[in-house]
Every structure is written in C-alpha cells, then in structure tokens.
N, C-alpha and C. Protein backbone atom coordinates (compact mmCIF):
# COMPACT_ATOMS: atom_id res chain seq x y z
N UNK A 1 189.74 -95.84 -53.92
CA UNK A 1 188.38 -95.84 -54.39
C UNK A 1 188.16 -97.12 -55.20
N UNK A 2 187.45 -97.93 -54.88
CA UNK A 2 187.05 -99.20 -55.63
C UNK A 2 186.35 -98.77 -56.79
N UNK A 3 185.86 -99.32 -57.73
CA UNK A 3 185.44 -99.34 -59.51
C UNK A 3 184.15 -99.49 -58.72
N UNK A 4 183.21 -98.95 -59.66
CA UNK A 4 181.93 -98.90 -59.79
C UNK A 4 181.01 -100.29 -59.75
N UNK A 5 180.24 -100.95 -58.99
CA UNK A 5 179.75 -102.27 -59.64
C UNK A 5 178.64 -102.18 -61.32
N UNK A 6 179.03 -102.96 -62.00
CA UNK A 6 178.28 -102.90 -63.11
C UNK A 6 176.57 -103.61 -62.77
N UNK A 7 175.76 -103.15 -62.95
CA UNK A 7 174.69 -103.83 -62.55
C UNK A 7 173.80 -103.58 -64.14
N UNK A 8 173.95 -105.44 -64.58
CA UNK A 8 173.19 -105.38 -65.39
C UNK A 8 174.21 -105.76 -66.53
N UNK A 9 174.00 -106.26 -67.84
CA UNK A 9 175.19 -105.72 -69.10
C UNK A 9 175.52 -104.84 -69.38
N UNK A 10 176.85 -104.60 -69.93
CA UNK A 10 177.30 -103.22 -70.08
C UNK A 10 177.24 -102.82 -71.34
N UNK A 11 176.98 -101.65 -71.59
CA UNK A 11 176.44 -100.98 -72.79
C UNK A 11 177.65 -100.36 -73.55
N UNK A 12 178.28 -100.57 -74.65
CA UNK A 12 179.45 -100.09 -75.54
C UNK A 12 178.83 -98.70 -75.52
N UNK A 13 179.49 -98.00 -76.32
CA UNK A 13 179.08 -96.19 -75.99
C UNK A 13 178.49 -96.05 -77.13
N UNK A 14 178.92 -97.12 -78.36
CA UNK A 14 177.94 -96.89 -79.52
C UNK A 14 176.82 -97.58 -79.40
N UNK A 15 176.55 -98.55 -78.69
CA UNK A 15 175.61 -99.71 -78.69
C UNK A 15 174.24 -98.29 -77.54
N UNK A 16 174.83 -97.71 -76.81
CA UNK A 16 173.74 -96.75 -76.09
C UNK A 16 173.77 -95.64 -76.80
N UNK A 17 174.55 -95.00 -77.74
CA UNK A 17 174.19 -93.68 -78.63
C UNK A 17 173.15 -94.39 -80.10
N UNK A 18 173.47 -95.58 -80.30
CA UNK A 18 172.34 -96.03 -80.92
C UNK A 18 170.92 -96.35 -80.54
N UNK A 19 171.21 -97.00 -79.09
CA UNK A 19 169.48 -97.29 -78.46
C UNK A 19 168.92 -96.03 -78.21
N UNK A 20 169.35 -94.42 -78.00
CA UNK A 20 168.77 -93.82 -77.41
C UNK A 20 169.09 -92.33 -78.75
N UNK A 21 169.48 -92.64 -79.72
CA UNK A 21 169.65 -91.75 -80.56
C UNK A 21 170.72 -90.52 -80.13
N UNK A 22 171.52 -90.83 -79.29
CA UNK A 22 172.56 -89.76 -78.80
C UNK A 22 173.38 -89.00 -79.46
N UNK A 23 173.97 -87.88 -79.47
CA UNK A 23 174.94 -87.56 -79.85
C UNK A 23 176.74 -87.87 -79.39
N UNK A 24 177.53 -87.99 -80.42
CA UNK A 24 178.59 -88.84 -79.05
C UNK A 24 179.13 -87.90 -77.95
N UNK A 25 178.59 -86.20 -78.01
CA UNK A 25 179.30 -85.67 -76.73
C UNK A 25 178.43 -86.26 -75.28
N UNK A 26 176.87 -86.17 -75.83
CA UNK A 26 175.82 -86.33 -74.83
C UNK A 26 176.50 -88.03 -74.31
N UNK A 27 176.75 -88.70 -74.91
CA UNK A 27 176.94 -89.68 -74.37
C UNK A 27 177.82 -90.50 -73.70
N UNK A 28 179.28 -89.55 -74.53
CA UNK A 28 180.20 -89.51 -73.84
C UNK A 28 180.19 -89.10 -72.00
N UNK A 29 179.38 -88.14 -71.96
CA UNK A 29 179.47 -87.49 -70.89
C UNK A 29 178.55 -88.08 -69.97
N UNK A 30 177.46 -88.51 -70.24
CA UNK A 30 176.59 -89.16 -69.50
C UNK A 30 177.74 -90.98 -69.12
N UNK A 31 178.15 -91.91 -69.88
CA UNK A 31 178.41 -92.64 -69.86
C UNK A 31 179.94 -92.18 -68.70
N UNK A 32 180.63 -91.24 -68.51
CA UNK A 32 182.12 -90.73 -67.85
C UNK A 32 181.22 -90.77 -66.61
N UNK A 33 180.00 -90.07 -66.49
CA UNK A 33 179.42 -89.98 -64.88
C UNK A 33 178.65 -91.15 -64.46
N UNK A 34 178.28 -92.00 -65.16
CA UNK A 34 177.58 -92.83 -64.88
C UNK A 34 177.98 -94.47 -65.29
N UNK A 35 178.47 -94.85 -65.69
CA UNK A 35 179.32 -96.04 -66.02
C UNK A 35 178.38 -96.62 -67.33
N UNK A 36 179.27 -97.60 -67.53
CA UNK A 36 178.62 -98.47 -68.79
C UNK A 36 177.35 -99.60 -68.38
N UNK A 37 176.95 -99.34 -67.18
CA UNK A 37 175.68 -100.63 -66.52
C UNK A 37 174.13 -99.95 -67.34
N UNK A 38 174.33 -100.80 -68.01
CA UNK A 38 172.78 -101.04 -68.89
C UNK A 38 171.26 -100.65 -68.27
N UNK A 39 171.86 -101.11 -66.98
CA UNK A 39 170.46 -100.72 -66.20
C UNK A 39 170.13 -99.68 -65.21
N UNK A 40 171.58 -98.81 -64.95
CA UNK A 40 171.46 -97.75 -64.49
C UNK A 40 171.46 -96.66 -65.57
N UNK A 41 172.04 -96.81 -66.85
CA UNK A 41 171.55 -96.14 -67.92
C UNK A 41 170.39 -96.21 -68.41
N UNK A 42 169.84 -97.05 -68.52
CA UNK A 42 168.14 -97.15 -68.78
C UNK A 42 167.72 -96.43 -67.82
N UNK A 43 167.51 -96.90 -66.50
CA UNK A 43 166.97 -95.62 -65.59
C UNK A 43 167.02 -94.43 -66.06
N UNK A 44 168.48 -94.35 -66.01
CA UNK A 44 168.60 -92.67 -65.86
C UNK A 44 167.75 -92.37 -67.07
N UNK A 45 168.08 -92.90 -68.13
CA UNK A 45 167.43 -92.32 -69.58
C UNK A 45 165.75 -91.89 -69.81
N UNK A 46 165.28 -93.11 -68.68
CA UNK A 46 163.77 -92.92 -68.26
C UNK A 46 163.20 -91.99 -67.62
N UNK A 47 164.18 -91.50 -66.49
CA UNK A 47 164.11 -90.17 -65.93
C UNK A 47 164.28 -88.96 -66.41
N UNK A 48 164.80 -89.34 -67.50
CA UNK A 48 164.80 -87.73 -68.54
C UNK A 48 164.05 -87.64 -69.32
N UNK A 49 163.25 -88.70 -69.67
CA UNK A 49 161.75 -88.74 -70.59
C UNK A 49 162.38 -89.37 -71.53
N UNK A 50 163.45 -90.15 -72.07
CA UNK A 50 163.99 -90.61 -73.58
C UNK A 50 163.91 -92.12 -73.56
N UNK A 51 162.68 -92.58 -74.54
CA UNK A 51 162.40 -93.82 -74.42
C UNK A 51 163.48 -93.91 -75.63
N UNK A 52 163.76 -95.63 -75.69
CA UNK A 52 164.93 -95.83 -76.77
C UNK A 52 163.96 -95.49 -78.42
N UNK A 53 165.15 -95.94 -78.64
CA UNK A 53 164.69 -95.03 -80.48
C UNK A 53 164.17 -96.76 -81.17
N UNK A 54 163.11 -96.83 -82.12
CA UNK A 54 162.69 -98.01 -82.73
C UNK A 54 164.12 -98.35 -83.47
N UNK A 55 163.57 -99.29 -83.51
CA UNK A 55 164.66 -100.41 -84.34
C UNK A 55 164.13 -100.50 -85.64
C-alpha cells in the first residue's frame, strides 16, 4: 500500500485542534483517517459545518 499523497501543507495535530477548536480525541481520530493534508482537512471540516475558530 503506498502512503497517502499530501495535498496541500500539512497540518501538525495541534496546529488543526487549534484552527478548528478540537478536542485531542476528535482530532486525533479524524487526523488517523484522514491524513495531515491541510486541504483535505479543511474540506472535510466544511462538510461538517465547522468554520475555523477566530484568531
């Protein structure tokens, strides 16, 4: 099985439990099924209704 392509920068697990206000299980687990690509995590995150958290 070849590695996942990263599409996009990759997001540290704290750097996306901070943009999106996560908890670290939620994100843990989302990030194990879905990889660290910035821009397939944004998607997905958009598809669940969770715009990122203000800065």
């Amino acid at each position: 099985m070849t590695p996942k392509q990263i599409r996009g920068a990759a997001y540290t697990i704290e750097q996306f439990m901070e943009k999106y206000g996560l908890a670290a299980e939620e994100a843990q687990t989302l990030f194990a099924k879905f990889g660290p690509s910035s821009v397939d995590l944004d998607i997905l995150m958009r598809a669940k209704g969770r715009a990122p958290e203000a800065a």
